[in-house]
C-alpha atoms as a PDB file:
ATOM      1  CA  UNK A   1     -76.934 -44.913 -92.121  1.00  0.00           C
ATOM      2  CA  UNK A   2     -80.443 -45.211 -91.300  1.00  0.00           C
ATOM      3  CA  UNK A   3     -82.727 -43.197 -93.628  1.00  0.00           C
ATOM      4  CA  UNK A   4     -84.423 -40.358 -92.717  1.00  0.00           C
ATOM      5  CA  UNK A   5     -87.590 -39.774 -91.015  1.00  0.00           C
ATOM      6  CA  UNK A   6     -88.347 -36.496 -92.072  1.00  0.00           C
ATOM      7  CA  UNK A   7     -87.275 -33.822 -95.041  1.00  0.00           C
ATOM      8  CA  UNK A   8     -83.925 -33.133 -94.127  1.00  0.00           C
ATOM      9  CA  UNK A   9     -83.450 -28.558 -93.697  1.00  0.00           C
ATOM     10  CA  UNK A  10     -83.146 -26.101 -94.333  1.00  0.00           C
ATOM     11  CA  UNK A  11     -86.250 -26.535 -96.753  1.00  0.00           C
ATOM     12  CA  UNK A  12     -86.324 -24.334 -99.786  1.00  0.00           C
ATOM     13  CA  UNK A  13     -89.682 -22.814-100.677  1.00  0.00           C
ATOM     14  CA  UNK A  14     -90.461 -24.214-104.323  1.00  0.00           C
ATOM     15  CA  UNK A  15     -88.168 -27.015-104.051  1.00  0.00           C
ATOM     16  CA  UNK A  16     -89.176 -31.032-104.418  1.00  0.00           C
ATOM     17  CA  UNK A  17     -88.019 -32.889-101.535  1.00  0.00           C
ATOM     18  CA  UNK A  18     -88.469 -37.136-100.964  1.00  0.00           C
ATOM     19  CA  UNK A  19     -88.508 -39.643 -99.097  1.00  0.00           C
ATOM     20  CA  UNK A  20     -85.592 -42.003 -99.300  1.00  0.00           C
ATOM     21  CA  UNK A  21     -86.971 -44.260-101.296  1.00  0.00           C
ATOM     22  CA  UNK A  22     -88.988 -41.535-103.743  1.00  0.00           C
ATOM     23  CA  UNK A  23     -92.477 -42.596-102.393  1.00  0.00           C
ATOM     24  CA  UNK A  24     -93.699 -39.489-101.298  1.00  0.00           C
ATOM     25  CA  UNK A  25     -92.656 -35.859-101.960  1.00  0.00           C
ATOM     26  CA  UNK A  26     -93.136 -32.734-100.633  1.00  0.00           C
ATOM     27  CA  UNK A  27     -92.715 -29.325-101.909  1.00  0.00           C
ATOM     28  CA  UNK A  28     -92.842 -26.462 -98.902  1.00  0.00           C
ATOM     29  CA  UNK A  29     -94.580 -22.988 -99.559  1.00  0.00           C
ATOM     30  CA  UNK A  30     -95.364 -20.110 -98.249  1.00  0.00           C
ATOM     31  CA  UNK A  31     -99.269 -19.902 -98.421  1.00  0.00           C
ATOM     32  CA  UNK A  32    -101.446 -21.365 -95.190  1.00  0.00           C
ATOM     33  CA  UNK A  33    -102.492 -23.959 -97.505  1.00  0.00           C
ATOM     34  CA  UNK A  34    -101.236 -27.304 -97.317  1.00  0.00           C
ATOM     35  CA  UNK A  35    -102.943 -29.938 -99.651  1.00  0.00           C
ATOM     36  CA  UNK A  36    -102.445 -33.093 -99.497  1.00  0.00           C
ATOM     37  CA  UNK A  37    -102.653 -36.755-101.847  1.00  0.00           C
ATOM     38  CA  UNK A  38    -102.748 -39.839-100.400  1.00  0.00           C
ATOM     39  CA  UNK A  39    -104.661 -41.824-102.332  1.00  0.00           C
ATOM     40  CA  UNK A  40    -103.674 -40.819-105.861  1.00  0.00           C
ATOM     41  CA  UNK A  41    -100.312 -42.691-106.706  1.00  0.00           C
ATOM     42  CA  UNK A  42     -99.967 -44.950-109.462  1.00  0.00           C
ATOM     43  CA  UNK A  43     -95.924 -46.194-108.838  1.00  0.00           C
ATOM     44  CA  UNK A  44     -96.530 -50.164-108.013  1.00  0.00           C
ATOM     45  CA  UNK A  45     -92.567 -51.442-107.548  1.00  0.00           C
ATOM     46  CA  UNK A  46     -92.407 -55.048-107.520  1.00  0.00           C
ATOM     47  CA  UNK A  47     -89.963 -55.447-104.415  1.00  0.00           C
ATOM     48  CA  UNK A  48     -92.598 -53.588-102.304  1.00  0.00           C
ATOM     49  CA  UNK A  49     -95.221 -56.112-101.300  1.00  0.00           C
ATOM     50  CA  UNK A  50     -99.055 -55.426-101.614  1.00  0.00           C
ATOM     51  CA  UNK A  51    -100.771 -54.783 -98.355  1.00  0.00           C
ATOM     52  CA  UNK A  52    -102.530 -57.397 -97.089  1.00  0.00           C
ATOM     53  CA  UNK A  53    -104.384 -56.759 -93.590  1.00  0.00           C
ATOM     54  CA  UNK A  54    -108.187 -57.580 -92.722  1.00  0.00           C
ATOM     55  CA  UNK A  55    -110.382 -54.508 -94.480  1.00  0.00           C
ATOM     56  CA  UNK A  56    -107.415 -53.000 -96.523  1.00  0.00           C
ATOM     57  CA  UNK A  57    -108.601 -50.620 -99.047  1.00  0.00           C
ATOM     58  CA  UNK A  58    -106.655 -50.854-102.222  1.00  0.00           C
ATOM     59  CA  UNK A  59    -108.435 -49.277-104.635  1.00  0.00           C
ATOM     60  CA  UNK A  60    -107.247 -45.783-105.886  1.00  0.00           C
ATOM     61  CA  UNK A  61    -108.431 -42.464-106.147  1.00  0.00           C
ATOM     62  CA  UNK A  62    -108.315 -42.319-109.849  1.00  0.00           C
ATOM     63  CA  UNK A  63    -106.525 -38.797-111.122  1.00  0.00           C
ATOM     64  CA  UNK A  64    -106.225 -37.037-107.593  1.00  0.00           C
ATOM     65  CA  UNK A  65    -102.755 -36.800-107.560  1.00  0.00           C
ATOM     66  CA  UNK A  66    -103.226 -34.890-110.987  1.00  0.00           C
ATOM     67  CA  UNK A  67    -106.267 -32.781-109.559  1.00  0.00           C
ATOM     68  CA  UNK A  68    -104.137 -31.934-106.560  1.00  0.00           C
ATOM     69  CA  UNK A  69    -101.139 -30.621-108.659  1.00  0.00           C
ATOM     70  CA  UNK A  70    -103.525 -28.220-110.879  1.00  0.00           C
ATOM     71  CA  UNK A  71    -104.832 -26.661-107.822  1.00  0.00           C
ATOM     72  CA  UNK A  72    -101.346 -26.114-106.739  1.00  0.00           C
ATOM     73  CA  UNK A  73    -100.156 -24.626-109.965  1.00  0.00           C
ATOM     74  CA  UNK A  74    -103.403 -22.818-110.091  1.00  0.00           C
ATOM     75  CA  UNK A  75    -103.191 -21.171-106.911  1.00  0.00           C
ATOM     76  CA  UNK A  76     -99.454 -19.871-107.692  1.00  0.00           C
ATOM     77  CA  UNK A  77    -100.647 -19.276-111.090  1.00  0.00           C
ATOM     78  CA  UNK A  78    -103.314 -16.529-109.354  1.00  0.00           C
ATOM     79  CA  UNK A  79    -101.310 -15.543-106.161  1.00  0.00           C
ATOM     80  CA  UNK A  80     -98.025 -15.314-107.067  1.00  0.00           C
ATOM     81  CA  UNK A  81     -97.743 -17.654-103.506  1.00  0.00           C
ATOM     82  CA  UNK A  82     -97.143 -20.844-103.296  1.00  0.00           C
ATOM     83  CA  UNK A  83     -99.312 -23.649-101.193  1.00  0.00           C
ATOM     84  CA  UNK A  84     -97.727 -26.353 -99.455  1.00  0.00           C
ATOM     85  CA  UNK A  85     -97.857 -29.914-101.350  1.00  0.00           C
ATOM     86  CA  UNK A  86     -97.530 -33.296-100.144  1.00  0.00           C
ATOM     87  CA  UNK A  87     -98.032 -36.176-102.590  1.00  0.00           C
ATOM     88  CA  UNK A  88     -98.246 -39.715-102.186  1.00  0.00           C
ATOM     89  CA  UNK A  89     -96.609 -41.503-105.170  1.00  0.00           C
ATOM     90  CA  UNK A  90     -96.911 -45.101-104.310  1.00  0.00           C
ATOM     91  CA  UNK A  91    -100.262 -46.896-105.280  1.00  0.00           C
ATOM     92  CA  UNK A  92    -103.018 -47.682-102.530  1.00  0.00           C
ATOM     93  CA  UNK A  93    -102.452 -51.108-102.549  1.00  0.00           C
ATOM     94  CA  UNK A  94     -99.155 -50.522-101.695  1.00  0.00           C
ATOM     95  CA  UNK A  95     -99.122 -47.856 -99.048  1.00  0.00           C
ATOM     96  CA  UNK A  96    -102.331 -45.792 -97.966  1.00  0.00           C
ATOM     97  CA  UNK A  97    -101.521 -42.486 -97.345  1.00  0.00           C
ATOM     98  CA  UNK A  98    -104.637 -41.932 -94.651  1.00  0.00           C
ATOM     99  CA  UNK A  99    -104.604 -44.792 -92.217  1.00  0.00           C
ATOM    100  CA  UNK A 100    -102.545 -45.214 -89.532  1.00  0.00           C
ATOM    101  CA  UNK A 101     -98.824 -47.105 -89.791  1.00  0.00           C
ATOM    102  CA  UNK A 102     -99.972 -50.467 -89.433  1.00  0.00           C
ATOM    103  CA  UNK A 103    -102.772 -49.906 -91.882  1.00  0.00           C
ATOM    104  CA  UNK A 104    -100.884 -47.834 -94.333  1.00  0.00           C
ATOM    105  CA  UNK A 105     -97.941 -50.064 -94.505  1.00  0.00           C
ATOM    106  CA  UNK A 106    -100.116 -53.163 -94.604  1.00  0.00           C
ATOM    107  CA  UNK A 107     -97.334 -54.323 -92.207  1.00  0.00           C
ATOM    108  CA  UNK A 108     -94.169 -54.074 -94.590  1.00  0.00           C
ATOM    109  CA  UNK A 109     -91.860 -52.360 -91.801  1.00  0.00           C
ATOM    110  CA  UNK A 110     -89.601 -50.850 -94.934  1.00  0.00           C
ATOM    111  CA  UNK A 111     -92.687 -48.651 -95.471  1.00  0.00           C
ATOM    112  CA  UNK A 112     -92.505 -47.276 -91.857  1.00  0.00           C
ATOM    113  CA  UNK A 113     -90.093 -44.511 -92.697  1.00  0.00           C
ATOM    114  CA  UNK A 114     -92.097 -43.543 -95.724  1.00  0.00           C
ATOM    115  CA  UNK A 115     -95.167 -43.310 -93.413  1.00  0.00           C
ATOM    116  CA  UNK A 116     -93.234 -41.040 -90.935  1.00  0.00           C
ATOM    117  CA  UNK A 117     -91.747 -38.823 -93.557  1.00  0.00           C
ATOM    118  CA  UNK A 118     -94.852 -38.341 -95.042  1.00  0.00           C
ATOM    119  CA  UNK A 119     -96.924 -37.282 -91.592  1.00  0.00           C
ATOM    120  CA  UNK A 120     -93.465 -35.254 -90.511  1.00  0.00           C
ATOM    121  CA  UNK A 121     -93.577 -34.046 -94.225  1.00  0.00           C
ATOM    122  CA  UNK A 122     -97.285 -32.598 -92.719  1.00  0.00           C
ATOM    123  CA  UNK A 123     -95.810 -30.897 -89.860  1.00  0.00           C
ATOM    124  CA  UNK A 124     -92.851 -29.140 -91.029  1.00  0.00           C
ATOM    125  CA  UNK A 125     -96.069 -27.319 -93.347  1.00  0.00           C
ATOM    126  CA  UNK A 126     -97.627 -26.901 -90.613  1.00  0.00           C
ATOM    127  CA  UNK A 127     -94.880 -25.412 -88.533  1.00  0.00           C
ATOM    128  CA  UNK A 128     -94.056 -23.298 -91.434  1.00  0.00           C
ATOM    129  CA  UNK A 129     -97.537 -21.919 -90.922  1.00  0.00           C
ATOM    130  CA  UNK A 130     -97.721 -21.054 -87.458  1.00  0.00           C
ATOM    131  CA  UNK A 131     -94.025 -19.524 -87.642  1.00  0.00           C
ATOM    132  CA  UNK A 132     -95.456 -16.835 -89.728  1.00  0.00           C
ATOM    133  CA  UNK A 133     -97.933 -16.085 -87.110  1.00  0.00           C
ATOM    134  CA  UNK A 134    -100.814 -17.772 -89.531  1.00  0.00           C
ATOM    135  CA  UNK A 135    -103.078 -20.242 -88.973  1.00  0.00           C
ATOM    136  CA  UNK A 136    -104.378 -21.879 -91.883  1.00  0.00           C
ATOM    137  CA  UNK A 137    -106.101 -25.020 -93.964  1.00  0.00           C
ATOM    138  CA  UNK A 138    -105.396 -28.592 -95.019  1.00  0.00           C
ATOM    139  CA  UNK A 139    -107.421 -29.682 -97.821  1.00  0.00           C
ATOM    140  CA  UNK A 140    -107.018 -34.031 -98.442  1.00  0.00           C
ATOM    141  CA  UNK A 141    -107.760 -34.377-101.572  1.00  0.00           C
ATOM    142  CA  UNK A 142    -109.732 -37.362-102.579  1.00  0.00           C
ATOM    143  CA  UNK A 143    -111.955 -38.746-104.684  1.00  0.00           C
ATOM    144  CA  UNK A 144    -115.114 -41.246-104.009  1.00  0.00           C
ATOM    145  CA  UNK A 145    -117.215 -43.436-106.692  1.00  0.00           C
ATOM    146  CA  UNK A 146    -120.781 -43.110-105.221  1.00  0.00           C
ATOM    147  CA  UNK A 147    -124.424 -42.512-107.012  1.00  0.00           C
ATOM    148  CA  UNK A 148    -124.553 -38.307-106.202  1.00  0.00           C
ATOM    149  CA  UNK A 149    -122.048 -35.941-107.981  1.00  0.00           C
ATOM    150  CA  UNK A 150    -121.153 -33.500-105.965  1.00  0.00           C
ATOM    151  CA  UNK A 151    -118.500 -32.769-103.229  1.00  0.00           C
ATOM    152  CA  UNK A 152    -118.566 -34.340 -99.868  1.00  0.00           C
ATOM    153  CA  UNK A 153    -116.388 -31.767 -97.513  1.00  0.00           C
ATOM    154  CA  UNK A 154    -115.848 -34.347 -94.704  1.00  0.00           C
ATOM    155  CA  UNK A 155    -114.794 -32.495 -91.166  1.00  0.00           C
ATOM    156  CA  UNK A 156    -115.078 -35.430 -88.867  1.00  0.00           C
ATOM    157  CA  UNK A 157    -118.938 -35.692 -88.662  1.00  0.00           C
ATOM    158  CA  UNK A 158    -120.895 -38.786 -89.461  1.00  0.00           C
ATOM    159  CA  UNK A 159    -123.992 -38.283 -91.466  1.00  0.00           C
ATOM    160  CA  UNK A 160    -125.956 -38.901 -88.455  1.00  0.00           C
ATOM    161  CA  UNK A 161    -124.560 -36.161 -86.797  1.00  0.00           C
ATOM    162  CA  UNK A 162    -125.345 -33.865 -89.756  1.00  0.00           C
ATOM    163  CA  UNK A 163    -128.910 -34.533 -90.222  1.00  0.00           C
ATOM    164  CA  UNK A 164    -129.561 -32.775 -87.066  1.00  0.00           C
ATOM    165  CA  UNK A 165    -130.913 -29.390 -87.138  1.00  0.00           C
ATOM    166  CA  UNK A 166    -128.598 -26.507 -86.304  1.00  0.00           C
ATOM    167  CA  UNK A 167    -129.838 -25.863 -82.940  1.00  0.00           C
ATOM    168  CA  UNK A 168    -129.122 -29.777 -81.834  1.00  0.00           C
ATOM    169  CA  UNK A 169    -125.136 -29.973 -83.263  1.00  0.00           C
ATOM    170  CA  UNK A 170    -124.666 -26.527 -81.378  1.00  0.00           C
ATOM    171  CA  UNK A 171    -126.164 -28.253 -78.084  1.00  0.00           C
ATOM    172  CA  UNK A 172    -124.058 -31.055 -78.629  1.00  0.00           C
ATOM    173  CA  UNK A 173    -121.162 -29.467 -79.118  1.00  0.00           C
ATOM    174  CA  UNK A 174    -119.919 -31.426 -82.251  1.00  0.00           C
ATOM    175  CA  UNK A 175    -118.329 -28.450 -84.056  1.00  0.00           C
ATOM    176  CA  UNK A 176    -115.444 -29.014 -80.739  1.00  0.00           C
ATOM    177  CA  UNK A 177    -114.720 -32.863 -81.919  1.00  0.00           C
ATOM    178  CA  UNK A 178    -114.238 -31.233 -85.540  1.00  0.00           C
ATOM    179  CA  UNK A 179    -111.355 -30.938 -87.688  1.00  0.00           C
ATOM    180  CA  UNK A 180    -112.247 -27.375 -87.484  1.00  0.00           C
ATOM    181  CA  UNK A 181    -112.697 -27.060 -84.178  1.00  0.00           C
ATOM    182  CA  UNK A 182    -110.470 -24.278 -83.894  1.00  0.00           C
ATOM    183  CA  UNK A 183    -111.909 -22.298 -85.931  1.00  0.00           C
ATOM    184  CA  UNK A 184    -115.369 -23.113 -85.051  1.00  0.00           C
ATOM    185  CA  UNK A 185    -114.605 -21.385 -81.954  1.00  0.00           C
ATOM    186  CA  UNK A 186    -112.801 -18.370 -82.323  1.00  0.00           C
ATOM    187  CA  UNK A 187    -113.492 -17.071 -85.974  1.00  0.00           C
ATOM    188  CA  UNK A 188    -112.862 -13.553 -86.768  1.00  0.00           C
ATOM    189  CA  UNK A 189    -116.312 -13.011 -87.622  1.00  0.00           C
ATOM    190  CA  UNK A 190    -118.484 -14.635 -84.791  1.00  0.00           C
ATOM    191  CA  UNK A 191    -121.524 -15.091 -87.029  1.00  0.00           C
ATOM    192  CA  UNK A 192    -118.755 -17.873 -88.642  1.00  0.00           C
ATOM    193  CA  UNK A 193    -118.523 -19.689 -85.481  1.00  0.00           C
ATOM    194  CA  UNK A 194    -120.003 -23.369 -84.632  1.00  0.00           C
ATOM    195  CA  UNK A 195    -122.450 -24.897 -87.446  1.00  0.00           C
ATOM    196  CA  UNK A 196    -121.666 -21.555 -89.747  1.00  0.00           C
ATOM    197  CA  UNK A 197    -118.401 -23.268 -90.911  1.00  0.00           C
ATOM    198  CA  UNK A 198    -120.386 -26.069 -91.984  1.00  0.00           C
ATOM    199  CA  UNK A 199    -123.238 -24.977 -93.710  1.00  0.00           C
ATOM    200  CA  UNK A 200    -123.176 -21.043 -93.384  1.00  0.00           C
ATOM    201  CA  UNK A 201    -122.771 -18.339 -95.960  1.00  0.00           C
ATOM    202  CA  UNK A 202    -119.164 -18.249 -95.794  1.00  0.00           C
ATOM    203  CA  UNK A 203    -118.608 -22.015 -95.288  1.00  0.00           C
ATOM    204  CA  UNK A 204    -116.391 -23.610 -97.900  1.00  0.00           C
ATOM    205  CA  UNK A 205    -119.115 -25.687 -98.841  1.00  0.00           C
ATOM    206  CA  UNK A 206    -121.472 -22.633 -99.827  1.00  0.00           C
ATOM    207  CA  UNK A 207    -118.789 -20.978-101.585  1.00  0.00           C
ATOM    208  CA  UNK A 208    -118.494 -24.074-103.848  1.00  0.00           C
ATOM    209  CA  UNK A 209    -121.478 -23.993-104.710  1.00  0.00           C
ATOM    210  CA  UNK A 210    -121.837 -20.399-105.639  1.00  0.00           C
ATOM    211  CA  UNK A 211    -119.171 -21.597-108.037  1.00  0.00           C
ATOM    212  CA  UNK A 212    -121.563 -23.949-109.373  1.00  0.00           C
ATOM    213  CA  UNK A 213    -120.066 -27.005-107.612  1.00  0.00           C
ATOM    214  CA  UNK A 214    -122.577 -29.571-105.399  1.00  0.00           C
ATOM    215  CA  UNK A 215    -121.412 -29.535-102.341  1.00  0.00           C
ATOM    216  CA  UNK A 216    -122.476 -31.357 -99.226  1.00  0.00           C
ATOM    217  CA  UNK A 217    -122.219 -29.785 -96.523  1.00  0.00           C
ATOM    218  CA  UNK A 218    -123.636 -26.518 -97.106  1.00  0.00           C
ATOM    219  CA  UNK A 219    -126.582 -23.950 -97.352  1.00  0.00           C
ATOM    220  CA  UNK A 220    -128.354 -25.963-100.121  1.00  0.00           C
ATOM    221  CA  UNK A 221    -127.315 -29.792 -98.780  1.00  0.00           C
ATOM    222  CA  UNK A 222    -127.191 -29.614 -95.552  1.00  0.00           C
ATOM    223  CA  UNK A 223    -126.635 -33.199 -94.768  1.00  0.00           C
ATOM    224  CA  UNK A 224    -126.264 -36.421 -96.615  1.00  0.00           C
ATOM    225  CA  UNK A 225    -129.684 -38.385 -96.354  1.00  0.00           C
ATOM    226  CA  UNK A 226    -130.539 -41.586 -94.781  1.00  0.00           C
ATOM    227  CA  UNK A 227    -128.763 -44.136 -96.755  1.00  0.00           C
ATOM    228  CA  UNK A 228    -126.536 -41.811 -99.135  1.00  0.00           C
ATOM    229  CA  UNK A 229    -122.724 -42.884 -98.785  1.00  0.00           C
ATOM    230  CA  UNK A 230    -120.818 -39.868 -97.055  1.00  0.00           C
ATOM    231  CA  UNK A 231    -117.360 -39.675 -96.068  1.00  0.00           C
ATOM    232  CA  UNK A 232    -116.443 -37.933 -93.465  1.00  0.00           C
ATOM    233  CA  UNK A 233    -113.047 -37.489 -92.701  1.00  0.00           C
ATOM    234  CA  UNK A 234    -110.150 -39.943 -92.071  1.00  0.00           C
ATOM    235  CA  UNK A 235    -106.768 -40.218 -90.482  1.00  0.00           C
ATOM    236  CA  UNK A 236    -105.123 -37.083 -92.164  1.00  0.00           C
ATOM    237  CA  UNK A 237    -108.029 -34.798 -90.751  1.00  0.00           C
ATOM    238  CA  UNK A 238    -108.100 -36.405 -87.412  1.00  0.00           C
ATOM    239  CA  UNK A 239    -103.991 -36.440 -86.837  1.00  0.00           C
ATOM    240  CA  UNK A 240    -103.203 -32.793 -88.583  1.00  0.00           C
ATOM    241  CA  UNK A 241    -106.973 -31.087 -87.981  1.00  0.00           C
ATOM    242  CA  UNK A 242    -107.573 -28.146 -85.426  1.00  0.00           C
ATOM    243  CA  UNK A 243    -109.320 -31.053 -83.217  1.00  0.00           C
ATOM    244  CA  UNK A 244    -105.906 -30.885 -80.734  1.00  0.00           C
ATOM    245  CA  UNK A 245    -105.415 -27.152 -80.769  1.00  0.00           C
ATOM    246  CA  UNK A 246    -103.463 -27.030 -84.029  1.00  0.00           C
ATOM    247  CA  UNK A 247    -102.333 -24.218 -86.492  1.00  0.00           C
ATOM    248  CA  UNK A 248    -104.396 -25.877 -88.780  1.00  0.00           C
ATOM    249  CA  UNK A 249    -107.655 -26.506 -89.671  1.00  0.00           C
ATOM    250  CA  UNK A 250    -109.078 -29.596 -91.679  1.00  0.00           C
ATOM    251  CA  UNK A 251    -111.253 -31.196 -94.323  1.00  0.00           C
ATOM    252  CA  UNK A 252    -111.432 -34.069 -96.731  1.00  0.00           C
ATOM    253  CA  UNK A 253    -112.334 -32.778-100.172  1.00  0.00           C
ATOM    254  CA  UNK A 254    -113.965 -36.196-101.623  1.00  0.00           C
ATOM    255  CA  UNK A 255    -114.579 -35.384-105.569  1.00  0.00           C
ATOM    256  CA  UNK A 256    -116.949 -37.059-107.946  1.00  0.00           C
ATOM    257  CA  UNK A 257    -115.102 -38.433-111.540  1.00  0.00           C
ATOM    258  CA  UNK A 258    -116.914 -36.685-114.296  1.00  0.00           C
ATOM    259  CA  UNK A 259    -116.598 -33.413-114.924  1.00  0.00           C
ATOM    260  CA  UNK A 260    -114.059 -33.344-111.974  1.00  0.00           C
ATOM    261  CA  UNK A 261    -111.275 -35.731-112.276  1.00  0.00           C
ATOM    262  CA  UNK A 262    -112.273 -37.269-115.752  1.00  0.00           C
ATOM    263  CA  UNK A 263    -109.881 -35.293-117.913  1.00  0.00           C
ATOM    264  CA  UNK A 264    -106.855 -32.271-117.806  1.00  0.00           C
ATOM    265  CA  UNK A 265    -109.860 -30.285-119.162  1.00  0.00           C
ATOM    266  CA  UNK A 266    -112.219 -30.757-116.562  1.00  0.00           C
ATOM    267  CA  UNK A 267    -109.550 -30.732-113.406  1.00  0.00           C
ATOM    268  CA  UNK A 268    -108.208 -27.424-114.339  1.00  0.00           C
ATOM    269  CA  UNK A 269    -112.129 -26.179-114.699  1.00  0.00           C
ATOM    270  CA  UNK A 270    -112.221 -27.318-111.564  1.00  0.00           C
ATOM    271  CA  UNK A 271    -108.855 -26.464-109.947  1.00  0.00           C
ATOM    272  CA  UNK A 272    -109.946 -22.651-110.727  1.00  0.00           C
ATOM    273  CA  UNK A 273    -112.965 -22.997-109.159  1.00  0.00           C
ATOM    274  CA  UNK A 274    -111.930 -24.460-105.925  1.00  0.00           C
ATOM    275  CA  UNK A 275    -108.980 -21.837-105.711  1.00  0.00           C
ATOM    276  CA  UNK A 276    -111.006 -18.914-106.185  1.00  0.00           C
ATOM    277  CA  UNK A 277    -113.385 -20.669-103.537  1.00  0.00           C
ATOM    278  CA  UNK A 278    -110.474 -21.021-101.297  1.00  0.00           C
ATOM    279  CA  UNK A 279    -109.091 -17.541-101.579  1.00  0.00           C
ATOM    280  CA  UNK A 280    -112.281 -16.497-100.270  1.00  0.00           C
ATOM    281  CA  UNK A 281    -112.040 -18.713 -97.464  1.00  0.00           C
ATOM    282  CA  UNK A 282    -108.898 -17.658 -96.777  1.00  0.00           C
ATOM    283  CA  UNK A 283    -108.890 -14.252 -96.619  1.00  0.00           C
ATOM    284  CA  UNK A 284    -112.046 -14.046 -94.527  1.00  0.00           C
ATOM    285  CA  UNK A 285    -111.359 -16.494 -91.851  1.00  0.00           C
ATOM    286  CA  UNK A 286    -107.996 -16.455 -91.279  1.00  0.00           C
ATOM    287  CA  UNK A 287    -107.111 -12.804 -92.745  1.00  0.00           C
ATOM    288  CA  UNK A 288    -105.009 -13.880 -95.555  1.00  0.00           C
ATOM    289  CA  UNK A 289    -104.965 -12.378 -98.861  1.00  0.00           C
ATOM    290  CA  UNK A 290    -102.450 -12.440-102.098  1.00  0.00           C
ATOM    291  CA  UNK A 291     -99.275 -11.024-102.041  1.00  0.00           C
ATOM    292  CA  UNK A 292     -98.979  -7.899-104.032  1.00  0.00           C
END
């Protein structure tokens, strides 16, 4: 029997559901939050070969698959609700969990139902979602190694793009090839639509930093500047983002190490602070709040 390509109903809210071979796991909730870690696994099995294709990035994102879990516990810990999880296990030279299936498998075809599960892992959240009549967020958890500490909320603009004034990205129309575009253009409050979800008030960048968490973009760091490394959003954004009309909207949460990621300390520190960010987030733009 061929193994499956997808968590196998019906799903149980709470419960941990794999892969065949145990590379990736998902565990469904209730919440419209799915959050996501494909770049955090450590498991490195010797019959699974490394990847090997031109411009492979191997490297992991050191302690994001621990980061991701504490916001997960957090936000059940404070809701009584629980988020959707996804979790890569398998190590990043093994199997990327944000490129596409020849790049994530690195061409090891035994890794192609992994890749699907993981991706239809993503859309049974997702359908979960939009079954209870909400719309709601992915958050990709990542983390990068460059010179500024601070967040860099990536949403499918390049820097370039960014460094233009407000006026000139709403001319453009760039908010539309976002992994927010959804919401960018029918937010319940229209002084959140277009740039606003960027670098407004209520975008989740400002809210980070009103939390006392760099964040770029948003009302105080607009935009990256000329020559500062940015990330801006990858496969995961792109495939399950709002940009094709979906229940969900998108964006790549790339974390600096210390006083993020470094220690348990430090991730639940800043597990809190991103939930009570995202609470925020959630209950004014898409009208969610706690369950009593």
């Amino acid at each position: 029997m061929a193994a499956p390509t997808a968590p196998v109903g019906p799903l149980t809210v709470g419960q941990l559901y794999t892969d065949a071979a145990g590379f990736v796991e998902y565990t469904p909730g209730t919440a419209p939050l799915v959050l996501v870690a494909p770049h955090g696994g450590t498991l490195a099995p010797s019959g699974v070969p490394d990847r090997s294709c031109g411009g492979c990035v191997t490297a992991a994102d050191l302690n994001t698959q621990e980061l991701t879990r504490a916001v997960a516990d957090t936000f059940l810990a404070r809701t009584g609700v629980r988020p959707h999880l996804i979790i890569n296990r398998l190590h990043r030279r093994k199997f990327d969990g944000n490129r596409d299936r020849d790049e994530a498998t690195g061409g090891t075809r035994a890794l192609d139902t992994t890749w699907l599960w993981m991706h239809a892992a993503i859309d049974s959240a997702r359908q979960r979602v939009r079954l209870a009549s909400l719309r709601g967020l992915l958050v990709d958890v990542h983390g990068h190694g460059h010179d500024i500490p601070r967040l860099e909320l990536g949403y499918l603009l390049s820097a370039t793009s960014l460094r233009q004034d407000d006026a000139s990205l709403t001319a453009t129309a760039a908010m539309g090839a976002s992994s927010m575009a959804r919401l960018a253009s029918d937010a319940r409050q229209p002084g959140d639509r277009g740039v606003a979800l960027l670098r407004g008030p209520n975008s989740l960048g400002a809210l980070l930093v009103a939390r006392g968490v760099p964040a770029v973009p948003s009302p105080t760091d607009p935009a990256p500047r000329t020559g500062d490394d940015y990330f801006s959003g990858g496969y995961n954004t792109e495939r399950h983002g709002s940009l094709n009309g979906t229940a969900l909207d998108a964006v790549q949460v790339e974390s600096h190490f210390a006083g993020i990621r470094d220690s348990a300390a430090a991730r639940g520190a800043f597990a809190a602070k991103l939930v009570d960010a995202l609470l925020v987030f959630l209950e004014r733009h898409y009208g969610w709040t706690r369950q009593p």
